[in-house]
N, C-alpha and C. Protein backbone atom coordinates (compact mmCIF):
# COMPACT_ATOMS: atom_id res chain seq x y z
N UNK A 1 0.84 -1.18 0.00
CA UNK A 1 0.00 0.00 0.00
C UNK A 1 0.88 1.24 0.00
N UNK A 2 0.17 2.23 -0.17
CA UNK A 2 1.13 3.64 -0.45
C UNK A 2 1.60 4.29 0.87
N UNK A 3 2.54 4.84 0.57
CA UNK A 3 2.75 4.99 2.38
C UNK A 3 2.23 6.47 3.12
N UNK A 4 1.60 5.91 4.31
CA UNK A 4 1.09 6.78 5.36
C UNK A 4 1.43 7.70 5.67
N UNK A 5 2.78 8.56 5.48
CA UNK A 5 3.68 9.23 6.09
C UNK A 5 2.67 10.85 5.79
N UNK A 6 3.02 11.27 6.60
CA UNK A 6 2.21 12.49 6.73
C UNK A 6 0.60 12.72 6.42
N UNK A 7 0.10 11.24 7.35
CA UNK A 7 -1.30 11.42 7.43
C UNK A 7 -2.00 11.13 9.36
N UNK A 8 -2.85 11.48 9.09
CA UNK A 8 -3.12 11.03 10.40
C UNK A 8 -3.75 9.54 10.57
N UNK A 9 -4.24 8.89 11.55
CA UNK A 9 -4.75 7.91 11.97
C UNK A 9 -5.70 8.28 13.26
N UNK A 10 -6.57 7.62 12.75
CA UNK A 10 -7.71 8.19 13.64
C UNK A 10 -8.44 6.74 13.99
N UNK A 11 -8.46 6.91 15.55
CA UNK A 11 -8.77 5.55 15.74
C UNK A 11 -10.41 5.25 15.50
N UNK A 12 -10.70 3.78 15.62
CA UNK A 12 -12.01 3.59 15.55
C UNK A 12 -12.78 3.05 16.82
N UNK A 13 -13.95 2.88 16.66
CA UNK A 13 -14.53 2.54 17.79
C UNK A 13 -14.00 1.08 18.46
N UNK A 14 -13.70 0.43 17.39
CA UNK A 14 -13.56 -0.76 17.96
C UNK A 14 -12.15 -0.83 18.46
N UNK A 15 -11.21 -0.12 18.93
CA UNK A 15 -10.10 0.13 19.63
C UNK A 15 -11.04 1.01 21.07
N UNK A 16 -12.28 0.73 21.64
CA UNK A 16 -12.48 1.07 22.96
C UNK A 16 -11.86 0.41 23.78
N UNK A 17 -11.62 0.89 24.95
CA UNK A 17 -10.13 -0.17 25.86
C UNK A 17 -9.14 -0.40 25.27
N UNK A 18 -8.76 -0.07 24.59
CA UNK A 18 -7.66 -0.49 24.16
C UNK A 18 -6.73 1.06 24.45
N UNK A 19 -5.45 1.30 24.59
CA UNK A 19 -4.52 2.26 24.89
C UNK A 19 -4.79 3.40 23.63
N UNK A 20 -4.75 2.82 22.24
CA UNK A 20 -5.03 3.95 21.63
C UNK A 20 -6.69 4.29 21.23
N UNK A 21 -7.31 4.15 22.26
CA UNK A 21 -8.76 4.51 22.42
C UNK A 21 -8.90 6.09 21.86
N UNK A 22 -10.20 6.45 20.85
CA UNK A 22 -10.05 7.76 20.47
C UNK A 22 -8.67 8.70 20.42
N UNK A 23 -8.16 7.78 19.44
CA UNK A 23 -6.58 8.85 19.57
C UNK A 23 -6.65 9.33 18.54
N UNK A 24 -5.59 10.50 17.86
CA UNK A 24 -5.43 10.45 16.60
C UNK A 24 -3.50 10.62 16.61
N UNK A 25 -3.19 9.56 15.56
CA UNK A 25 -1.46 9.75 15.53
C UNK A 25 -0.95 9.86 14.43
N UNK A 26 -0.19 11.14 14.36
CA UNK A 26 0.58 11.41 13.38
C UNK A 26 1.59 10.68 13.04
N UNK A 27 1.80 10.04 11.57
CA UNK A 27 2.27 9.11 11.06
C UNK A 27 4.30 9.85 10.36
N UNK A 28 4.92 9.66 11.13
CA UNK A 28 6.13 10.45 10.55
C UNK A 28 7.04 9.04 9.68
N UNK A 29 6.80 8.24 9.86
CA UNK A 29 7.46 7.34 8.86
C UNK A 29 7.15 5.94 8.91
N UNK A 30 6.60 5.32 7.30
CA UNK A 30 5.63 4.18 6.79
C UNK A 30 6.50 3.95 5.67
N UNK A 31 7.34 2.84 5.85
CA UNK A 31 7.65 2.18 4.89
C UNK A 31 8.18 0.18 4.83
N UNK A 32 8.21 -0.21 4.21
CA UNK A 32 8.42 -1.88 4.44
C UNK A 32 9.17 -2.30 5.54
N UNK A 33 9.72 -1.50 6.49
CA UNK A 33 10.28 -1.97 7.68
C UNK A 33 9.14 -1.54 8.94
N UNK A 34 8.07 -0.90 8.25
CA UNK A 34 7.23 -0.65 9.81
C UNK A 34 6.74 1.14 9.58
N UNK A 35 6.22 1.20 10.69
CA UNK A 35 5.29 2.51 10.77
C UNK A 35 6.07 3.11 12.62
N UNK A 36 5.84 4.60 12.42
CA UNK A 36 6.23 5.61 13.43
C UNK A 36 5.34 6.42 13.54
N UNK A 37 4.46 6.98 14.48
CA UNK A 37 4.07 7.88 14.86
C UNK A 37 4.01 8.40 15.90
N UNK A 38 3.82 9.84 16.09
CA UNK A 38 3.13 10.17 17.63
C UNK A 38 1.46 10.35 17.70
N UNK A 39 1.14 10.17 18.93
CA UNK A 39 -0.30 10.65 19.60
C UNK A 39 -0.81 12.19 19.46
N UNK A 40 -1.03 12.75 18.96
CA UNK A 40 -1.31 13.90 19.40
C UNK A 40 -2.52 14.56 20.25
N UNK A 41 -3.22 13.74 20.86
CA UNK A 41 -4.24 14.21 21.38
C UNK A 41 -4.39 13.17 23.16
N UNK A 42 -3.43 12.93 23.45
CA UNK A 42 -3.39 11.98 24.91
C UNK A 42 -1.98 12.91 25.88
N UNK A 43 -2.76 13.82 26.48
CA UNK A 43 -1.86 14.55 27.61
C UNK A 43 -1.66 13.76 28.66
N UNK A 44 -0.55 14.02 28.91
CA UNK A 44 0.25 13.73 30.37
C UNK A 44 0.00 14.44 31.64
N UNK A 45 -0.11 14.53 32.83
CA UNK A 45 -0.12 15.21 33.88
C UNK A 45 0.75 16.29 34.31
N UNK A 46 1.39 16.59 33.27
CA UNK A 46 2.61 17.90 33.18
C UNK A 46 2.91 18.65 32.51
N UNK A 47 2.92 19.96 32.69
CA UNK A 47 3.13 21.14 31.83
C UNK A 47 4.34 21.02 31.25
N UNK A 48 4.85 21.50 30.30
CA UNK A 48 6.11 21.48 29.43
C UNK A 48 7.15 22.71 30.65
N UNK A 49 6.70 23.37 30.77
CA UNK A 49 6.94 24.01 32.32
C UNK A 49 7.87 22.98 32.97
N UNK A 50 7.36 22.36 33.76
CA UNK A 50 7.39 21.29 34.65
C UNK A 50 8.64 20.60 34.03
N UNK A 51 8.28 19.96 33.04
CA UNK A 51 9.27 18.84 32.42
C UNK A 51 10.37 19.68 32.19
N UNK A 52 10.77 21.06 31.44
CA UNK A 52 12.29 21.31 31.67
C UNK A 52 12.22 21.81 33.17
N UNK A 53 11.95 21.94 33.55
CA UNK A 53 12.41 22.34 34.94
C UNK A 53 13.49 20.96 35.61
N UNK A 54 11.99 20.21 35.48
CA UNK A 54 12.92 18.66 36.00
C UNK A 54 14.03 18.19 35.57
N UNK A 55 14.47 18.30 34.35
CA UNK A 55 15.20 17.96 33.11
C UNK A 55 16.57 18.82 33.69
N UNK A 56 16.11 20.31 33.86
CA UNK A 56 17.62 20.88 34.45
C UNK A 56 18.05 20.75 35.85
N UNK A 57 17.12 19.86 36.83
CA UNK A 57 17.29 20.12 37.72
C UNK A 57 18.02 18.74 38.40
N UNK A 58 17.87 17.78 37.41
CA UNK A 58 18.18 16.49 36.82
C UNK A 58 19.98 16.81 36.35
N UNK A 59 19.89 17.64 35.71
CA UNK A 59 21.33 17.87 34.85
C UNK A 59 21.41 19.16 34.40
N UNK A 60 21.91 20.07 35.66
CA UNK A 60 22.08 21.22 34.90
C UNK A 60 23.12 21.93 34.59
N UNK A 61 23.89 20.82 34.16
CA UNK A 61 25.08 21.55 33.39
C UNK A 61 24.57 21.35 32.03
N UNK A 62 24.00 20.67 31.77
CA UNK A 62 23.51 20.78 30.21
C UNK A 62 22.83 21.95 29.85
N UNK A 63 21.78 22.67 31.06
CA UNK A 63 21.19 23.95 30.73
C UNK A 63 22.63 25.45 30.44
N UNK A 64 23.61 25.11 31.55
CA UNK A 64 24.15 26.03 31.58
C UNK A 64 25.56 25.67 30.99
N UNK A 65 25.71 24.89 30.21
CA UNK A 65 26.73 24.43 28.84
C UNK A 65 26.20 24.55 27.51
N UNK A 66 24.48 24.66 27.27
CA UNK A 66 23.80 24.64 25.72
C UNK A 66 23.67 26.19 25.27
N UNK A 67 24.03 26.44 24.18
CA UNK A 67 24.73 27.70 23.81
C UNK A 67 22.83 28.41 23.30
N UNK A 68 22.31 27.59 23.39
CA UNK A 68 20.30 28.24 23.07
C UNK A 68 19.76 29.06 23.95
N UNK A 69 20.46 28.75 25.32
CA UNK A 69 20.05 29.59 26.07
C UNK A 69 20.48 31.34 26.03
N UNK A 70 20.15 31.94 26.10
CA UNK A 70 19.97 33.69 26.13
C UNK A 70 20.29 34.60 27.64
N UNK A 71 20.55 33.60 28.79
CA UNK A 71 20.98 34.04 29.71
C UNK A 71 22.27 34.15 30.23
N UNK A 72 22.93 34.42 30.58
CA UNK A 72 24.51 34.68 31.25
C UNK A 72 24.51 32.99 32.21
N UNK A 73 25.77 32.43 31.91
CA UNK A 73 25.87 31.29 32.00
C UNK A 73 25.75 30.80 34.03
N UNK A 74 25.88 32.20 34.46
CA UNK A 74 26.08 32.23 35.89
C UNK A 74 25.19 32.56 36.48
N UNK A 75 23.43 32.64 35.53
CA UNK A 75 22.12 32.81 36.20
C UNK A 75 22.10 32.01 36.88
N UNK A 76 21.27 32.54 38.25
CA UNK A 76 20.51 30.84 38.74
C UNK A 76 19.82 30.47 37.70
N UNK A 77 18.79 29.19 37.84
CA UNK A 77 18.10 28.23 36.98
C UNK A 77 17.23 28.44 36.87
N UNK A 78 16.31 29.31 38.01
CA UNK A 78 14.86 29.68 38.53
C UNK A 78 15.00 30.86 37.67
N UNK A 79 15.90 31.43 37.42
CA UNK A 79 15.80 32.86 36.67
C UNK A 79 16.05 32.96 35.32
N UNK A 80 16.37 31.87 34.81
CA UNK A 80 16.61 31.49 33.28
C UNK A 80 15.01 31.75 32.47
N UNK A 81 15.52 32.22 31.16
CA UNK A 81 14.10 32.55 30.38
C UNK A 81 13.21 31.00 30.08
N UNK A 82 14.07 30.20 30.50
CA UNK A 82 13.36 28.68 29.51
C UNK A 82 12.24 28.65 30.75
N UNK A 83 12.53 29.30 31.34
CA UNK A 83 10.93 29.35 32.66
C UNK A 83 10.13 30.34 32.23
N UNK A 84 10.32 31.19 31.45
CA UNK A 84 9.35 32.32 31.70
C UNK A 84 8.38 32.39 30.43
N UNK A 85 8.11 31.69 29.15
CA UNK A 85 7.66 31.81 28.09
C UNK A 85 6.05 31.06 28.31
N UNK A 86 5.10 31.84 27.56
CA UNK A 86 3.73 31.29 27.92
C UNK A 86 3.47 29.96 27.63
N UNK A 87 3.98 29.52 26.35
CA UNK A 87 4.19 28.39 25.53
C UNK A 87 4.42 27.64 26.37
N UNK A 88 5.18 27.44 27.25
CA UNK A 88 5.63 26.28 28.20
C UNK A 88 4.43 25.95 29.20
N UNK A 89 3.27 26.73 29.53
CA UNK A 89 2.06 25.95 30.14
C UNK A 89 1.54 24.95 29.55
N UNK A 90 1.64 24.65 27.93
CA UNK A 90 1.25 23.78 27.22
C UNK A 90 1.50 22.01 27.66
N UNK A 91 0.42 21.17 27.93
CA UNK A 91 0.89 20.29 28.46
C UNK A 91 1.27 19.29 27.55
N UNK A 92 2.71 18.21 28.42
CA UNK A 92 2.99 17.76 27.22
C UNK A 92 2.14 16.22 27.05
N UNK A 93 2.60 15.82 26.14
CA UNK A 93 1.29 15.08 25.48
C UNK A 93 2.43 13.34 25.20
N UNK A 94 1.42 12.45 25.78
CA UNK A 94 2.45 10.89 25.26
C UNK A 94 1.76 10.54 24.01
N UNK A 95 3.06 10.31 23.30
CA UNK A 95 2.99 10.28 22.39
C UNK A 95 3.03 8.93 21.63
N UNK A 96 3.10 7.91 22.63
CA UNK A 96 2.93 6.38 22.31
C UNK A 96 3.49 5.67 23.40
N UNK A 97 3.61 4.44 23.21
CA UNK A 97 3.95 3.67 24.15
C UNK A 97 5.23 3.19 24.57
N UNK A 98 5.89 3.65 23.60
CA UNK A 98 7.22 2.85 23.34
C UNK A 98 8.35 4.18 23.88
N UNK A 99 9.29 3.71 24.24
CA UNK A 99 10.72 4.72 24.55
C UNK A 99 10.03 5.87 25.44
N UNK A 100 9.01 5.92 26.48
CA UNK A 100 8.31 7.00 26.94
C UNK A 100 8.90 7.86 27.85
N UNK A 101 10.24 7.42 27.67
CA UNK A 101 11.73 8.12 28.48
C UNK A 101 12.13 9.15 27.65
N UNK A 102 11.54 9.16 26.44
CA UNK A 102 12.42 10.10 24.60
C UNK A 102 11.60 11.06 24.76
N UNK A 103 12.38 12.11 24.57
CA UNK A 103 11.01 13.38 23.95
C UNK A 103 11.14 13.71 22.31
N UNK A 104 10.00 13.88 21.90
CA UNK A 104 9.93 14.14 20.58
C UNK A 104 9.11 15.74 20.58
N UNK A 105 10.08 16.59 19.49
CA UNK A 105 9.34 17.93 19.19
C UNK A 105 8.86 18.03 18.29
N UNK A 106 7.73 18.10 17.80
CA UNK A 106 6.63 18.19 16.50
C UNK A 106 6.55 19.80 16.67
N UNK A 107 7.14 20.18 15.17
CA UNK A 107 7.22 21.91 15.34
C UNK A 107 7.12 22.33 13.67
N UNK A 108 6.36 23.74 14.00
CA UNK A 108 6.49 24.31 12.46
C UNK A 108 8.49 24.05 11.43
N UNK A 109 8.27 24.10 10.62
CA UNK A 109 9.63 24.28 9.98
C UNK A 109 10.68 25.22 10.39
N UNK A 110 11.64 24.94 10.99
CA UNK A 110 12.77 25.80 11.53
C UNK A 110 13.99 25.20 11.47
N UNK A 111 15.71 25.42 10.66
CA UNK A 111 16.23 25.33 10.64
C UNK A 111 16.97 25.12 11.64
N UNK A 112 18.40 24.44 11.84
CA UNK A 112 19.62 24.53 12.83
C UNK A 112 19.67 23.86 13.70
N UNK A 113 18.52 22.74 14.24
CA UNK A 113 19.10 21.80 15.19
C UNK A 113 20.10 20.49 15.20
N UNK A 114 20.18 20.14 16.27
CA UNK A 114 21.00 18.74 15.67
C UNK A 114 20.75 17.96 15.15
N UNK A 115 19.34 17.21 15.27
CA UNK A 115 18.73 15.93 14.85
C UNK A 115 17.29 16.35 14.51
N UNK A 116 17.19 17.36 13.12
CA UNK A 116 15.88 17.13 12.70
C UNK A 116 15.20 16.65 11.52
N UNK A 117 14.03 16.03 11.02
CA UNK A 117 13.96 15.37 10.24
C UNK A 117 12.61 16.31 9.43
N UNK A 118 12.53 16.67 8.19
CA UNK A 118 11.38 17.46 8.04
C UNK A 118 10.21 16.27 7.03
N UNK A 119 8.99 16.66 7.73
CA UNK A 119 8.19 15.53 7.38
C UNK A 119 7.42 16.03 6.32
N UNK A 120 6.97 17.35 5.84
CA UNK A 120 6.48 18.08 4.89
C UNK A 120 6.65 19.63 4.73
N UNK A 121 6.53 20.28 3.98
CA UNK A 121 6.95 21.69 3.72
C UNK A 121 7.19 22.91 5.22
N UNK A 122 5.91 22.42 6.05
CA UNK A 122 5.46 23.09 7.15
C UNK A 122 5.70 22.05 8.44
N UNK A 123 5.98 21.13 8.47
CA UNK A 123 6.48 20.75 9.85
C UNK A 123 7.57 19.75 9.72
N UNK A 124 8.00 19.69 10.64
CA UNK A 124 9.65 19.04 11.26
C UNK A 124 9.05 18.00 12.42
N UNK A 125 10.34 17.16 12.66
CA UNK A 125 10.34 16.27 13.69
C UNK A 125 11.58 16.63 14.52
N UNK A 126 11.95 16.95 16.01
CA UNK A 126 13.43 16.95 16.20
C UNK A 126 13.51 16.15 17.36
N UNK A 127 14.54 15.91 17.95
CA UNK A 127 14.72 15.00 19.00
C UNK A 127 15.70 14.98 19.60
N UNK A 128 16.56 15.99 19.39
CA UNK A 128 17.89 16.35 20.06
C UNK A 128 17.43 17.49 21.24
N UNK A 129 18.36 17.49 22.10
CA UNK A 129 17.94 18.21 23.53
C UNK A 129 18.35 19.98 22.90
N UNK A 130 18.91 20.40 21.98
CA UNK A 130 19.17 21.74 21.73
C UNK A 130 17.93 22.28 21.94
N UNK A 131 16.99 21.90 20.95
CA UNK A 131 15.35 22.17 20.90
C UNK A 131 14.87 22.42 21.98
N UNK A 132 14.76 21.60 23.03
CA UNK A 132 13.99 21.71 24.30
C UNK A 132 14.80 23.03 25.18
N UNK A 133 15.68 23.08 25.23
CA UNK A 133 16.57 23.81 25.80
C UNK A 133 16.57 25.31 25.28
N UNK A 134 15.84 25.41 23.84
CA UNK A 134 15.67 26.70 23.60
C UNK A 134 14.04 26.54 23.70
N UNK A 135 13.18 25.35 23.76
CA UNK A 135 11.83 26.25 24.37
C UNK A 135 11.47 26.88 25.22
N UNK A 136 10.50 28.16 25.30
CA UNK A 136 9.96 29.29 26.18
C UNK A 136 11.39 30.34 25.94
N UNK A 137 12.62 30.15 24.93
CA UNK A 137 12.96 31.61 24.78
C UNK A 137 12.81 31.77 23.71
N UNK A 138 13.45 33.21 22.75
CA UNK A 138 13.00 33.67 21.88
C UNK A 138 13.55 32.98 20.01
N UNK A 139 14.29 31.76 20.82
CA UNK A 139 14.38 30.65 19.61
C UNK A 139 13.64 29.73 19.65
N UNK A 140 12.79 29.58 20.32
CA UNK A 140 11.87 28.64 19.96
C UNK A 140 10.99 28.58 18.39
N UNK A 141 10.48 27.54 17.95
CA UNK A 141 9.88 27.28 16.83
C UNK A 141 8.53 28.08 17.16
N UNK A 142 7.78 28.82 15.62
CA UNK A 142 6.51 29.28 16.05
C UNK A 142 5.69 28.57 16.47
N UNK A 143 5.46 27.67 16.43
CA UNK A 143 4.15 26.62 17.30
C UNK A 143 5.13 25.00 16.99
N UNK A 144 4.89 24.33 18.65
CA UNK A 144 5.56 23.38 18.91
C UNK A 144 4.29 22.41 19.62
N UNK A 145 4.50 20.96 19.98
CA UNK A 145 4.14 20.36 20.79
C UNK A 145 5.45 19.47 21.26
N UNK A 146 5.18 18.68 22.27
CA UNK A 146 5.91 18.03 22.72
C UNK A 146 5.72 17.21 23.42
N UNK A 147 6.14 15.23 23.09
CA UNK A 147 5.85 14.06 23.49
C UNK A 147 6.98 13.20 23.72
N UNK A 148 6.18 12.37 25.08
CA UNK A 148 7.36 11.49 25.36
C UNK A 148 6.94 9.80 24.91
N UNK A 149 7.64 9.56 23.92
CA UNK A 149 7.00 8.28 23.64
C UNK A 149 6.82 8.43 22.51
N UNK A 150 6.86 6.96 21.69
CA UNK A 150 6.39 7.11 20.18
C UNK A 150 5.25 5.88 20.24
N UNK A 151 4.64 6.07 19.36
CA UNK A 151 3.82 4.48 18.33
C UNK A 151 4.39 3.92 17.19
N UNK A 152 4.82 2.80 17.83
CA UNK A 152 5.59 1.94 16.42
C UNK A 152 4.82 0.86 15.97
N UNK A 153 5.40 0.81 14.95
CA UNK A 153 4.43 -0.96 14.34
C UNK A 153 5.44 -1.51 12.97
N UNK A 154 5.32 -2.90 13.71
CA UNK A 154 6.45 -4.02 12.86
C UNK A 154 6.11 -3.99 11.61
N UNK A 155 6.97 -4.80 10.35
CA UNK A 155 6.75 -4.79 8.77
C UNK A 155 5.20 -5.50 8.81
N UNK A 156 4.36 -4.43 8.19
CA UNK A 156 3.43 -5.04 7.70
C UNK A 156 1.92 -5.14 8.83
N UNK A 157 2.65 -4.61 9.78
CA UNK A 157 1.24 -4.45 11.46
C UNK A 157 -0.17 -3.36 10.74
N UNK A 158 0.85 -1.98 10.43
CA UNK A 158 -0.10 -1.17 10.69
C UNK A 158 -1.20 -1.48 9.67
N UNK A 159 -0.61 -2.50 8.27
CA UNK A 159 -1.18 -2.59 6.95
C UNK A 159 -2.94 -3.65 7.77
N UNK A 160 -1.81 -4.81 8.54
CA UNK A 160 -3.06 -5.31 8.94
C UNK A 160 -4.17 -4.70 9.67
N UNK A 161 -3.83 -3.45 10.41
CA UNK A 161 -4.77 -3.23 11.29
C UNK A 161 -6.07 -2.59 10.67
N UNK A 162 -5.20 -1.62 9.47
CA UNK A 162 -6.19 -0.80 8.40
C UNK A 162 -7.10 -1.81 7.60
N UNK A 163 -6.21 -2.96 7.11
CA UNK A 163 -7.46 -4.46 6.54
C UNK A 163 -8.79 -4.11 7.72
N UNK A 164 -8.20 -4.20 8.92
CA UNK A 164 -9.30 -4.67 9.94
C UNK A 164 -10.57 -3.89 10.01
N UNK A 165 -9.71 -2.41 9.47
CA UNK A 165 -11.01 -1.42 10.23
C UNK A 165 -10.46 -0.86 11.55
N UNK A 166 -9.08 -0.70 12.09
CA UNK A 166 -9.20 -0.32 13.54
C UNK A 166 -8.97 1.31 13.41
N UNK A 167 -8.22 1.65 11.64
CA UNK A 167 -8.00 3.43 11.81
C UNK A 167 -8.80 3.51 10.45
N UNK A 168 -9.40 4.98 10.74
CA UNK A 168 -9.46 5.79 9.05
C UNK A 168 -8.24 6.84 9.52
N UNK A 169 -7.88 7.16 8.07
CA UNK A 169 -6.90 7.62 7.53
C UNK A 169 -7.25 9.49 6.88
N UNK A 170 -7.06 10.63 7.38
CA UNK A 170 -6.56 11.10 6.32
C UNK A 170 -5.49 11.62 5.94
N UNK A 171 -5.27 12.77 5.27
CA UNK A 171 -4.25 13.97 5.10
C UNK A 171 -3.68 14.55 6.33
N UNK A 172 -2.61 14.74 7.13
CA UNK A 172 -2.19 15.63 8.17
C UNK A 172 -2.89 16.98 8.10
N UNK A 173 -3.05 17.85 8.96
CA UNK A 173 -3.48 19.03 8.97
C UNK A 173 -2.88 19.87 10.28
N UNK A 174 -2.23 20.87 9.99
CA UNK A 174 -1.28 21.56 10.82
C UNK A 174 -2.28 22.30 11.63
N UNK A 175 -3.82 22.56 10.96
CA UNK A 175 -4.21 23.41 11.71
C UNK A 175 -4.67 22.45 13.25
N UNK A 176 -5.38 21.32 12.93
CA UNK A 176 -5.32 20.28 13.91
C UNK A 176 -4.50 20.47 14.96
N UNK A 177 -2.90 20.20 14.32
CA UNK A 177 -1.78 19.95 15.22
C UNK A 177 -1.65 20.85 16.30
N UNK A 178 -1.57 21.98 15.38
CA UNK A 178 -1.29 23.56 16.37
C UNK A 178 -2.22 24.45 16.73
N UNK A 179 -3.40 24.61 16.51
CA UNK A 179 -4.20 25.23 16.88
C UNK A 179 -5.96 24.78 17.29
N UNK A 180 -5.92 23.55 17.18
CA UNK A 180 -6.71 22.72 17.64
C UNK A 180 -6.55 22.26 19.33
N UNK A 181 -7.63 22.76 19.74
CA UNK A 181 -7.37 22.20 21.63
C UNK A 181 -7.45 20.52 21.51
N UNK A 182 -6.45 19.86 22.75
CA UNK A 182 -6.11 18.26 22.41
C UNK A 182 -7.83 18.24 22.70
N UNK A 183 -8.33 18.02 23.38
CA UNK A 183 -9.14 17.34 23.47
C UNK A 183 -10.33 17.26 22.51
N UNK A 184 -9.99 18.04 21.73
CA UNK A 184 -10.85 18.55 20.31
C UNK A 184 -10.44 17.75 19.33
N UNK A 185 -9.08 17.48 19.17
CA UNK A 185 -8.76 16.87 18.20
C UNK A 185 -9.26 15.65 17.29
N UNK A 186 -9.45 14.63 18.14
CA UNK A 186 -10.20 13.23 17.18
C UNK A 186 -11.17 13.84 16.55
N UNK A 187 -12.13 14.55 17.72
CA UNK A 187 -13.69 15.13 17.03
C UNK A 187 -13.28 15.58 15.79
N UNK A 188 -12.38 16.76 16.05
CA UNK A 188 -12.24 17.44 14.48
C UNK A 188 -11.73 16.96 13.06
N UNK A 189 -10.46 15.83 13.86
CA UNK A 189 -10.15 15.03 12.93
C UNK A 189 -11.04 14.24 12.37
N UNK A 190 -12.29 13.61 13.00
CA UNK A 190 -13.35 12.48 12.30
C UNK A 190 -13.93 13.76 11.35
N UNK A 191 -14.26 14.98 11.69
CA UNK A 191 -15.18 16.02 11.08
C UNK A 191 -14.86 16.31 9.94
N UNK A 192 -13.40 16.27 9.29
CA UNK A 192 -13.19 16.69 7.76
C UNK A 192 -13.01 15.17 7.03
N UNK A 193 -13.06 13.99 7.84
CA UNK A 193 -14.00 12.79 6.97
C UNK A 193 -15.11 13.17 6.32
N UNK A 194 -15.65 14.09 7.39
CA UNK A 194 -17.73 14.20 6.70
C UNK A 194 -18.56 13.14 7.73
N UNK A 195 -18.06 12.54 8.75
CA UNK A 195 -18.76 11.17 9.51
C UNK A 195 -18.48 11.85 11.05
N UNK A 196 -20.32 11.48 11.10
CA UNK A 196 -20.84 11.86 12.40
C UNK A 196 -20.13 10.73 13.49
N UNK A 197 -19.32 11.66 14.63
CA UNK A 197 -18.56 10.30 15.68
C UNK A 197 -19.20 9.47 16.30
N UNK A 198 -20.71 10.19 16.67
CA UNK A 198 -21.42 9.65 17.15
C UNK A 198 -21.93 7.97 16.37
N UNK A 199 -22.00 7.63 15.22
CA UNK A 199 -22.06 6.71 14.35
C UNK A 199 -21.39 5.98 13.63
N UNK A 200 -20.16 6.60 13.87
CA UNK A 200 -19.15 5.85 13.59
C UNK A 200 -19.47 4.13 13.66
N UNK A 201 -18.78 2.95 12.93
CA UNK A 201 -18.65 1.54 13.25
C UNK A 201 -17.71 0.92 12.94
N UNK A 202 -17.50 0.34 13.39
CA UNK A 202 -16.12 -0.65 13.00
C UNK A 202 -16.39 -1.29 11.54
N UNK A 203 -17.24 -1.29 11.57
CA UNK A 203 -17.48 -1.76 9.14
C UNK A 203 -16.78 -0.96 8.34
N UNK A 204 -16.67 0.29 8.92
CA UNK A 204 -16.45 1.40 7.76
C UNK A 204 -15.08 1.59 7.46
N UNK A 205 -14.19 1.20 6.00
CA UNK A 205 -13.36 1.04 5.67
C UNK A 205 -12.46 2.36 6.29
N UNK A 206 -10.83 2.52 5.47
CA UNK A 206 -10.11 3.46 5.78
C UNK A 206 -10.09 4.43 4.74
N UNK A 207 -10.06 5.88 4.70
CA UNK A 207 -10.43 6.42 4.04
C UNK A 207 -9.48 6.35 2.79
């Protein structure tokens, strides 16, 4: 089949109980060795706030050795800008099941990190700690999310699951990603199908 990569997956009813219950996951790479995505709509109990805080407080010579930061290397930590940006109330979101120790940054297109991978014209994947380390200052990407954890699937899984009926499929949509509230998301995502959620069934093929 043609590959998934920059579409979403939107789960179906008949994944109730199951972990990816009403999810929708962005598909960053589908090819004969397997499928990658993140969750975008399953928050965690922690503000992005929170998580670098912990992160430098964990290791903070990495905050005050990473050249992203904008403060004098001899700030305290509490007074560093990577605390003070609104963006960082945003909570962060798991993003699958697997490696839920990894953070992954799903961000508009922005040049210069260490490890980024661009998935279509308008968004990137990165996964190197530079990124995190410049979110909430004034290098940050214009609209970001951020997950710990991916969704993987072996040669040939995700193909079976779509036989089954467990996702419809469409096009990615940035407006979704970034300006869609999570908990809005599946809804809106089932809504530019054209199919009421409420009626949804497990019969109904992938789009």
């Amino acid at each position: 089949m043609d590959s998934l990569e920059n579409q979403f997956l939107i789960a179906m009813p008949s994944l109730a109980g199951d972990y990816f219950n009403k999810t929708v996951t962005y598909i960053c790479e589908h090819n004969d060795e397997g499928a990658m995505g993140l969750i975008i709509n399953m928050p965690v109990n922690i503000t992005l706030h929170n998580l670098l805080k912990q992160i430098a407080e964990n290791d903070p010579q990495q905050v005050s050795d990473n050249k992203t930061t904008v403060e004098p290397k001899t700030k305290p930590l509490a007074e560093q800008s990577i605390f003070c940006s609104a963006s960082l109330e945003q909570l962060v979101l798991s993003g699958g099941p697997i490696s839920q120790d990894r953070g992954f940054v799903l961000h508009r297109t922005q040049s210069g990190w260490n490890s980024s991978i661009a998935l279509n014209d308008d968004i990137m994947i990165t996964t190197s700690k530079d990124i995190l380390l410049a979110l909430g200052t004034e290098k940050e990407p214009e609209q970001f999310m951020v997950t710990l954890g991916y969704a993987g699937w072996g040669p040939g899984q995700l193909e079976t699951e779509l036989q089954a009926n467990s996702w419809l499929t469409i096009d990615a949509d940035s407006d979704i990603l970034f300006n869609t509230p999570i908990e809005q998301r599946w809804q809106k995502a089932t809504e530019k199908l054209g199919i009421d959620i409420a009626h949804l069934s497990s019969d109904i093929g992938h789009a």
